[in-house]
N, C-alpha and C. Protein backbone atom coordinates (compact mmCIF):
# COMPACT_ATOMS: atom_id res chain seq x y z
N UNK A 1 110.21 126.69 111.86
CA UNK A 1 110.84 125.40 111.74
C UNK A 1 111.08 125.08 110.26
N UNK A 2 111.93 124.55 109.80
CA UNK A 2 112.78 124.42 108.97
C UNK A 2 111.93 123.12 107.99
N UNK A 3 111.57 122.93 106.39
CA UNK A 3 110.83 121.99 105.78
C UNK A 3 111.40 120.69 105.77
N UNK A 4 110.97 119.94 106.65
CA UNK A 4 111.76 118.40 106.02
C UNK A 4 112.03 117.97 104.49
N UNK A 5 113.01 117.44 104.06
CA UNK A 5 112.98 117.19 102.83
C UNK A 5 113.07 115.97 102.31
N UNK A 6 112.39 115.72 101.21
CA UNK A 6 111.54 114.31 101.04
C UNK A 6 112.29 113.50 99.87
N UNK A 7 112.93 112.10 100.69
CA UNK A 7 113.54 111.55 100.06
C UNK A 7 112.91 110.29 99.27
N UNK A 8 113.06 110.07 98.27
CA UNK A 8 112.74 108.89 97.68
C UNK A 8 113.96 107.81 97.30
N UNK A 9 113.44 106.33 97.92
CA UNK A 9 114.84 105.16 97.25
C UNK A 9 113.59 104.82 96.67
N UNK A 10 114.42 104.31 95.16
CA UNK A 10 113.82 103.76 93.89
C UNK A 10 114.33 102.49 93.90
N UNK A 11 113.52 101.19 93.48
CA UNK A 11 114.06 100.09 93.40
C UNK A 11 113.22 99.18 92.93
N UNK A 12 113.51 98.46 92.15
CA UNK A 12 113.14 97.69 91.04
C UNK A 12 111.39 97.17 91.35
N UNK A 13 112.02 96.24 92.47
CA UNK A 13 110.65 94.98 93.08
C UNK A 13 110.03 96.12 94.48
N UNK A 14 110.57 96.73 94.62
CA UNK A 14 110.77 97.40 96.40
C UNK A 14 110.10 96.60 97.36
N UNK A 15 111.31 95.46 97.40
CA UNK A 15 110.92 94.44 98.74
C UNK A 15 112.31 94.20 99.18
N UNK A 16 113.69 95.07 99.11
CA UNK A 16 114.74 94.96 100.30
C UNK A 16 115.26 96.02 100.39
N UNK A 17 116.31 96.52 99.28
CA UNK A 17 117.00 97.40 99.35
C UNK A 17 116.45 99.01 100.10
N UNK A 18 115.26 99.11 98.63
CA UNK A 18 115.14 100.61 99.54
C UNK A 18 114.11 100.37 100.76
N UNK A 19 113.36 98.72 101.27
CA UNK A 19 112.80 99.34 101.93
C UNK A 19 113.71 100.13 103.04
N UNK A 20 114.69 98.86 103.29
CA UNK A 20 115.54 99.07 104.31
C UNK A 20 116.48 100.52 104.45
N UNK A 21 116.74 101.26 103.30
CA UNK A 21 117.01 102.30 102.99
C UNK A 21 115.71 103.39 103.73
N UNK A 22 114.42 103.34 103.52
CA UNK A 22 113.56 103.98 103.61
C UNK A 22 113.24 103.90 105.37
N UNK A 23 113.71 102.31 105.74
CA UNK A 23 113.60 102.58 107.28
C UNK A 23 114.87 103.27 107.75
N UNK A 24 115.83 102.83 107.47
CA UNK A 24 117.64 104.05 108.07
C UNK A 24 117.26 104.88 108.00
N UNK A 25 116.77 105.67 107.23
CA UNK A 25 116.75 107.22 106.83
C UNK A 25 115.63 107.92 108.11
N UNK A 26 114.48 107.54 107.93
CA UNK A 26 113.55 107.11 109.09
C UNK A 26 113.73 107.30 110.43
N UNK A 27 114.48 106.21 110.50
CA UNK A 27 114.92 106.59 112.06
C UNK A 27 116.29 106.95 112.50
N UNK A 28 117.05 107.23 111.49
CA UNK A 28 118.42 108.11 111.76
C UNK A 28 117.82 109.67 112.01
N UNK A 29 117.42 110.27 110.70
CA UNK A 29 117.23 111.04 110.77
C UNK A 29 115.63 111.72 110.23
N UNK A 30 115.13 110.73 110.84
CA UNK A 30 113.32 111.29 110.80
C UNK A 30 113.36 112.84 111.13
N UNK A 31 114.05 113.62 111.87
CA UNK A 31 113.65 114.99 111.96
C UNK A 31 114.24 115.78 111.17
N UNK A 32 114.70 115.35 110.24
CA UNK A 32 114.73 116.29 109.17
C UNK A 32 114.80 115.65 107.42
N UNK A 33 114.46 114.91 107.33
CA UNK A 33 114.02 114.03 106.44
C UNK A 33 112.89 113.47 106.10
N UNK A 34 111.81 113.06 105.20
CA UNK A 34 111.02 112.34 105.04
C UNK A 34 111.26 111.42 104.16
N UNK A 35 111.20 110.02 104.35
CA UNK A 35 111.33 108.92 103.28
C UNK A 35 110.97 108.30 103.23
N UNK A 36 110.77 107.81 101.88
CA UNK A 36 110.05 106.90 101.13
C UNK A 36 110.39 105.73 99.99
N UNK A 37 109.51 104.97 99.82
CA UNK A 37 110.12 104.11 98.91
C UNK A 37 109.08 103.29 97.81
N UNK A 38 109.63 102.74 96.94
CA UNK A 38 108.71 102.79 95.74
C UNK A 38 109.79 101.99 94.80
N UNK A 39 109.17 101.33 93.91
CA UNK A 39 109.64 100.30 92.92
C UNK A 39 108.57 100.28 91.90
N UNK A 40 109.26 99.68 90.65
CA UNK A 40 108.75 99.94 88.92
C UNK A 40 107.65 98.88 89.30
N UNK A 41 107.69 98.01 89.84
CA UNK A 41 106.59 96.99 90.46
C UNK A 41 106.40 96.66 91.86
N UNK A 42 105.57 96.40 92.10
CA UNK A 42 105.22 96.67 93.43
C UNK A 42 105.44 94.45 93.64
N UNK A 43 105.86 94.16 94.61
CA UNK A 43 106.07 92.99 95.48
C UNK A 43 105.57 92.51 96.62
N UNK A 44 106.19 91.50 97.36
CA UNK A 44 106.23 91.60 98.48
C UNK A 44 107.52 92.06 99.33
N UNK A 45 107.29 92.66 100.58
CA UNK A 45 108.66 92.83 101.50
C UNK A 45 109.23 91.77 101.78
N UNK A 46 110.72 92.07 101.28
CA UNK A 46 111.35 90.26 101.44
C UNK A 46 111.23 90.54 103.39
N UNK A 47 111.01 88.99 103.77
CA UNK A 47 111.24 88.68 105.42
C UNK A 47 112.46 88.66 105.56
N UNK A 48 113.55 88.27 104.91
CA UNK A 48 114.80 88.63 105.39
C UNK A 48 115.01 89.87 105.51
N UNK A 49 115.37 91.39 105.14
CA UNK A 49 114.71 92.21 105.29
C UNK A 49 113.96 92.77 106.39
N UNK A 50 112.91 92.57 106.41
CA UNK A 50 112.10 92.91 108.22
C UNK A 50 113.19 92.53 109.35
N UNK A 51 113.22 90.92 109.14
CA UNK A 51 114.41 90.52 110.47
C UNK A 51 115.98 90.96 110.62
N UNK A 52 116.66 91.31 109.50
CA UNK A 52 117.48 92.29 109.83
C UNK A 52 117.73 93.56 110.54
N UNK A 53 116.66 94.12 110.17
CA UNK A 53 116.50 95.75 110.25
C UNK A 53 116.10 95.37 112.23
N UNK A 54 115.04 94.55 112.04
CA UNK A 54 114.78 94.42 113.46
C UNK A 54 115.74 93.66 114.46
N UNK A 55 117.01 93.27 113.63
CA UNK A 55 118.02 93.09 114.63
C UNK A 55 118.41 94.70 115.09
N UNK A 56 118.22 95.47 114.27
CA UNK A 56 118.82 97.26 114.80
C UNK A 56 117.91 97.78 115.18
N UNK A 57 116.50 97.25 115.34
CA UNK A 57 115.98 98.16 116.66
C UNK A 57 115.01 98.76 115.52
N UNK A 58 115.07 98.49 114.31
CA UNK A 58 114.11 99.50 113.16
C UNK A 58 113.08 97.93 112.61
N UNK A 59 112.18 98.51 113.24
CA UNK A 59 110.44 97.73 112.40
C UNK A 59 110.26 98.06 111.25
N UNK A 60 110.48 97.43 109.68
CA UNK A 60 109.77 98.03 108.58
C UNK A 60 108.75 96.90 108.48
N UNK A 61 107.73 96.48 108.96
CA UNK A 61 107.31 95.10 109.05
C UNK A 61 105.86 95.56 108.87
N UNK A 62 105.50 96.57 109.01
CA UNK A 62 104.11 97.12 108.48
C UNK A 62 104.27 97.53 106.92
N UNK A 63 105.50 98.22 106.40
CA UNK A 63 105.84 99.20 105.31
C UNK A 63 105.07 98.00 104.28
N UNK A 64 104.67 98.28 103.00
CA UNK A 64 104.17 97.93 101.96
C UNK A 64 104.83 98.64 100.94
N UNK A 65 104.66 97.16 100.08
CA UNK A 65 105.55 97.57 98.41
C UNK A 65 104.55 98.57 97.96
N UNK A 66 105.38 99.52 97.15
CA UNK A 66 104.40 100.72 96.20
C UNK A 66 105.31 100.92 95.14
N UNK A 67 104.39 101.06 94.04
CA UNK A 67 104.83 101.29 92.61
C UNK A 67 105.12 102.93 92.72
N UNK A 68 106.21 103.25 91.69
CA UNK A 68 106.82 104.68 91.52
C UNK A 68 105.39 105.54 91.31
N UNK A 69 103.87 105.17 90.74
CA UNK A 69 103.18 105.75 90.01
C UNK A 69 102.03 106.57 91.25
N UNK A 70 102.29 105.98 92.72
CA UNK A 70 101.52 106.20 94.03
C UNK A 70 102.35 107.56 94.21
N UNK A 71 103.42 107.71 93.71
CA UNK A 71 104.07 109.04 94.12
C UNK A 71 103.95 110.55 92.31
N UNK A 72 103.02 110.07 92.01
CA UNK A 72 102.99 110.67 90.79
C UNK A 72 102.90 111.77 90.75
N UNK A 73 101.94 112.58 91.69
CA UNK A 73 101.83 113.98 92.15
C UNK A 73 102.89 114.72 93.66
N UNK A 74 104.30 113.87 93.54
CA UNK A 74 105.06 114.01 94.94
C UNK A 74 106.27 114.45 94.30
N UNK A 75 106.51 115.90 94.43
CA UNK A 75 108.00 116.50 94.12
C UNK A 75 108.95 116.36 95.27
N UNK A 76 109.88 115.18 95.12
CA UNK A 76 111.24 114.84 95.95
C UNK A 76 112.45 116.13 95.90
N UNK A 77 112.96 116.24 97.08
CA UNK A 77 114.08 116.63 97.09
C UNK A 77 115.07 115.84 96.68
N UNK A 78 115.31 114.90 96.70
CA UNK A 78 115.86 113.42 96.26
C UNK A 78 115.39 112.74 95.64
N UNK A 79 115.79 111.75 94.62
CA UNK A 79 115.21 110.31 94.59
C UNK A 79 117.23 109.57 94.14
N UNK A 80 116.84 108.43 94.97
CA UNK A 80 118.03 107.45 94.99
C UNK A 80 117.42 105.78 94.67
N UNK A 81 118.32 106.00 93.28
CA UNK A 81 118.07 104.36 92.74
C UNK A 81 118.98 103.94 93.39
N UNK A 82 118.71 102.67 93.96
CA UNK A 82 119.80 102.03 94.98
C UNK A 82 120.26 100.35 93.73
N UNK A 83 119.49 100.45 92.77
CA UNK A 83 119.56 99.25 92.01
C UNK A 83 120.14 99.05 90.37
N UNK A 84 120.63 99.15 89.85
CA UNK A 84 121.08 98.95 88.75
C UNK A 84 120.29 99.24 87.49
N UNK A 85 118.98 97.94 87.78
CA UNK A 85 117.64 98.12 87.24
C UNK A 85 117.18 99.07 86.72
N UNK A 86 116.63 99.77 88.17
CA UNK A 86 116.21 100.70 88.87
C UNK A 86 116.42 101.83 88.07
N UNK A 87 118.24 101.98 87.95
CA UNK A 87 118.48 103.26 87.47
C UNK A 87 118.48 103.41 86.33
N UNK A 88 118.67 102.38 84.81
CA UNK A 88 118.00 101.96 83.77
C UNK A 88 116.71 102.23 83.32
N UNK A 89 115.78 101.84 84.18
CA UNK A 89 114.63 102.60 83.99
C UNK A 89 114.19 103.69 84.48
N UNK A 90 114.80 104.73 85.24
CA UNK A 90 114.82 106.18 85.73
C UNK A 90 114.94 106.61 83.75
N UNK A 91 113.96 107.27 83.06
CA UNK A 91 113.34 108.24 84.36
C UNK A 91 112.11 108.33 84.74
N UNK A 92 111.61 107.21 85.04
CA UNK A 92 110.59 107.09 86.03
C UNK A 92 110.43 108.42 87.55
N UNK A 93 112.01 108.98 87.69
CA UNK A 93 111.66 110.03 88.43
C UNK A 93 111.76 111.01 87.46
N UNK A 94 111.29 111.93 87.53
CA UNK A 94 111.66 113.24 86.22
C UNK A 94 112.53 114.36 87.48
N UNK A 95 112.98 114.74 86.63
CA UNK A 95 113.84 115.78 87.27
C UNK A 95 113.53 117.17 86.93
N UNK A 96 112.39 116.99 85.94
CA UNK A 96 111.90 118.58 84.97
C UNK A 96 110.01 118.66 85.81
N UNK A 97 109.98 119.53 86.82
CA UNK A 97 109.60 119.45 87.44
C UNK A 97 108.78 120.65 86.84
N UNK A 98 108.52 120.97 85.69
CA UNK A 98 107.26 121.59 84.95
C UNK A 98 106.03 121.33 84.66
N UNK A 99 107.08 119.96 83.97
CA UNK A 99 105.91 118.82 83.54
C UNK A 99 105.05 117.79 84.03
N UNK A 100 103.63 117.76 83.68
CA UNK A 100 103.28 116.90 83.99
C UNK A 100 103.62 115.76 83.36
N UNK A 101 103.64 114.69 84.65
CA UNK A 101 103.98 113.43 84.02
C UNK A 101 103.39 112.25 85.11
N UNK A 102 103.06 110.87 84.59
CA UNK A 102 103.00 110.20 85.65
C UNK A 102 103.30 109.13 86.61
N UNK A 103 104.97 110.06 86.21
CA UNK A 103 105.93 109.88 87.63
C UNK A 103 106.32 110.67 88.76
N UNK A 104 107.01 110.24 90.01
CA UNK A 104 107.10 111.37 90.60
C UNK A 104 108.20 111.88 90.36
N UNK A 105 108.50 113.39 90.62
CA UNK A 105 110.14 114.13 90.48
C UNK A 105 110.75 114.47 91.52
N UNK A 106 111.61 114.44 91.26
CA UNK A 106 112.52 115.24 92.01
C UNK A 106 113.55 116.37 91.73
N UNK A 107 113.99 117.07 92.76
CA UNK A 107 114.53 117.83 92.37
C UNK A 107 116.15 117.35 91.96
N UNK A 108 116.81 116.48 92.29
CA UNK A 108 118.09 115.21 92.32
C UNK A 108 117.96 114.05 92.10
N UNK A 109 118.35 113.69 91.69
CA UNK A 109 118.30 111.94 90.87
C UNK A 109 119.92 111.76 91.18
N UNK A 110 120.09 110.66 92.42
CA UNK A 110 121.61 110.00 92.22
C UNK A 110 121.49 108.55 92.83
N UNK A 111 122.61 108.19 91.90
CA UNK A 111 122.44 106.42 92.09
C UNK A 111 123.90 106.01 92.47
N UNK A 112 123.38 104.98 93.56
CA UNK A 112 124.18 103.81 94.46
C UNK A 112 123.78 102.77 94.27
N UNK A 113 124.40 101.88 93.47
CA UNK A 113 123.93 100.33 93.30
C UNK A 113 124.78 99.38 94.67
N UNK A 114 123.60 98.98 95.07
CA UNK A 114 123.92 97.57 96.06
C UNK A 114 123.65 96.24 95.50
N UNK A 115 124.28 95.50 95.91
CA UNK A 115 123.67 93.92 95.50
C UNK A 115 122.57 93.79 95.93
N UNK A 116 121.93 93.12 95.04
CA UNK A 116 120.81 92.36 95.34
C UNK A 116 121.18 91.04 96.25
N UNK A 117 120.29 91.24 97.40
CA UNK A 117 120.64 90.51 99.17
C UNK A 117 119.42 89.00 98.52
N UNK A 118 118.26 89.37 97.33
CA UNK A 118 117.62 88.18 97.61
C UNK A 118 117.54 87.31 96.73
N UNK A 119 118.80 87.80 95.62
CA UNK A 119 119.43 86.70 94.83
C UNK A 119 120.02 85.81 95.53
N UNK A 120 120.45 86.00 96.51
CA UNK A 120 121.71 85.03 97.15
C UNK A 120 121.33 83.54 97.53
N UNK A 121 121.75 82.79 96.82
CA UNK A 121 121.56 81.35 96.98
C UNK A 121 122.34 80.77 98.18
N UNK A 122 121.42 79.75 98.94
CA UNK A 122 122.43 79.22 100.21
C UNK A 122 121.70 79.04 101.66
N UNK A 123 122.10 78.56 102.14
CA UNK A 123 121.20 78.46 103.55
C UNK A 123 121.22 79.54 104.04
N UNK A 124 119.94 79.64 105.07
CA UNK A 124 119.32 81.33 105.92
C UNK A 124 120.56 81.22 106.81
N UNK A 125 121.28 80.96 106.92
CA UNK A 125 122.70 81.84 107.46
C UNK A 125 123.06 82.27 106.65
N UNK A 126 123.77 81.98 105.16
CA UNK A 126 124.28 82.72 104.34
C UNK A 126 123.22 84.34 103.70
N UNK A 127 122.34 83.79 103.90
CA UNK A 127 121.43 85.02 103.26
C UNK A 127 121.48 86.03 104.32
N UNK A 128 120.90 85.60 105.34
CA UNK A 128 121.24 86.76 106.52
C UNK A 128 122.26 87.22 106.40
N UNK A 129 123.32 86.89 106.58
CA UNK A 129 124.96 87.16 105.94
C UNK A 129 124.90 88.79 105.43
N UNK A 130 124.54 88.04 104.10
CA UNK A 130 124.35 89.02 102.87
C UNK A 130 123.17 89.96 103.20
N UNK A 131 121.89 90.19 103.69
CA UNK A 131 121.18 91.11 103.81
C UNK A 131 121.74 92.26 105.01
N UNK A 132 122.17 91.65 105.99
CA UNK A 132 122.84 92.49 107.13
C UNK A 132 124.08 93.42 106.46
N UNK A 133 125.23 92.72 105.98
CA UNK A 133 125.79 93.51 104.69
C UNK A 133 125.64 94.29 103.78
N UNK A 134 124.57 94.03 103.33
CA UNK A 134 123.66 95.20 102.38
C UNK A 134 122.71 96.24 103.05
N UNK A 135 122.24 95.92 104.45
CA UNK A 135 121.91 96.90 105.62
C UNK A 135 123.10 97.91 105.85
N UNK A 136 123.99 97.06 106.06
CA UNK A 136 125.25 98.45 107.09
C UNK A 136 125.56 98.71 105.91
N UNK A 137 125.70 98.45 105.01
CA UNK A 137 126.14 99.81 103.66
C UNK A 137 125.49 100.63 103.37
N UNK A 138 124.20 100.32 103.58
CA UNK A 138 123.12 101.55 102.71
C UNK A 138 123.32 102.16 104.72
């Protein structure tokens, strides 16, 4: 059987983007993927967020924020900054996978910036709005 290969989304606070990234990946394609997620600071999981994802049938409602530094000894096949931030402060993933360092690497580093869903000012219709939007893109 064939090695799953282990993805990392990078993201600033990691309380929307990648969690929700880290659940798609998950349950699209859990059998041949492993993913994960991790931010330069660790947060809370935004609740808008959880209740989106669980409009599609995907629970991230247990997942917990983790700092990039919990993956320090974890060589990625991937890592994807999904944040602007994020990718500014890369290289928090190293890509020189000789060295010790205490971040984690990967073997690929590529970045997709999404909006940030929990800037959005406005009543919980408009925010839902915007997080469901930032769901079906990633």
């Amino acid at each position: 059987m064939k090695r799953k290969k282990k993805v990392l989304f990078l993201r600033t606070h990691n309380s929307a983007r990648s969690r929700m990234a880290e659940g798609l990946l998950r349950n699209i394609y859990g059998s041949r993927y492993e993913a994960y997620s991790a931010g330069i600071m660790a947060t809370n999981v935004n609740p808008y967020a959880v209740r989106v994802m669980k409009e599609i049938g995907i629970d991230i409602s247990s997942q917990y924020s983790k700092t990039h530094k919990e993956f320090q000894d974890v060589i990625f096949d991937m890592a994807v900054t999904v944040c602007d931030r994020a990718k500014v402060s890369c290289p928090i993933c190293s890509t020189n996978l000789e060295v010790p360092v205490e971040y984690p690497k990967a073997r690929e580093v590529i970045h997709k910036s999404f909006e940030d869903p929990a800037a959005t000012l406005g009543s919980e219709d408009e925010k839902l709005k915007v997080f469901r939007q930032i769901r079906d893109e990633i």
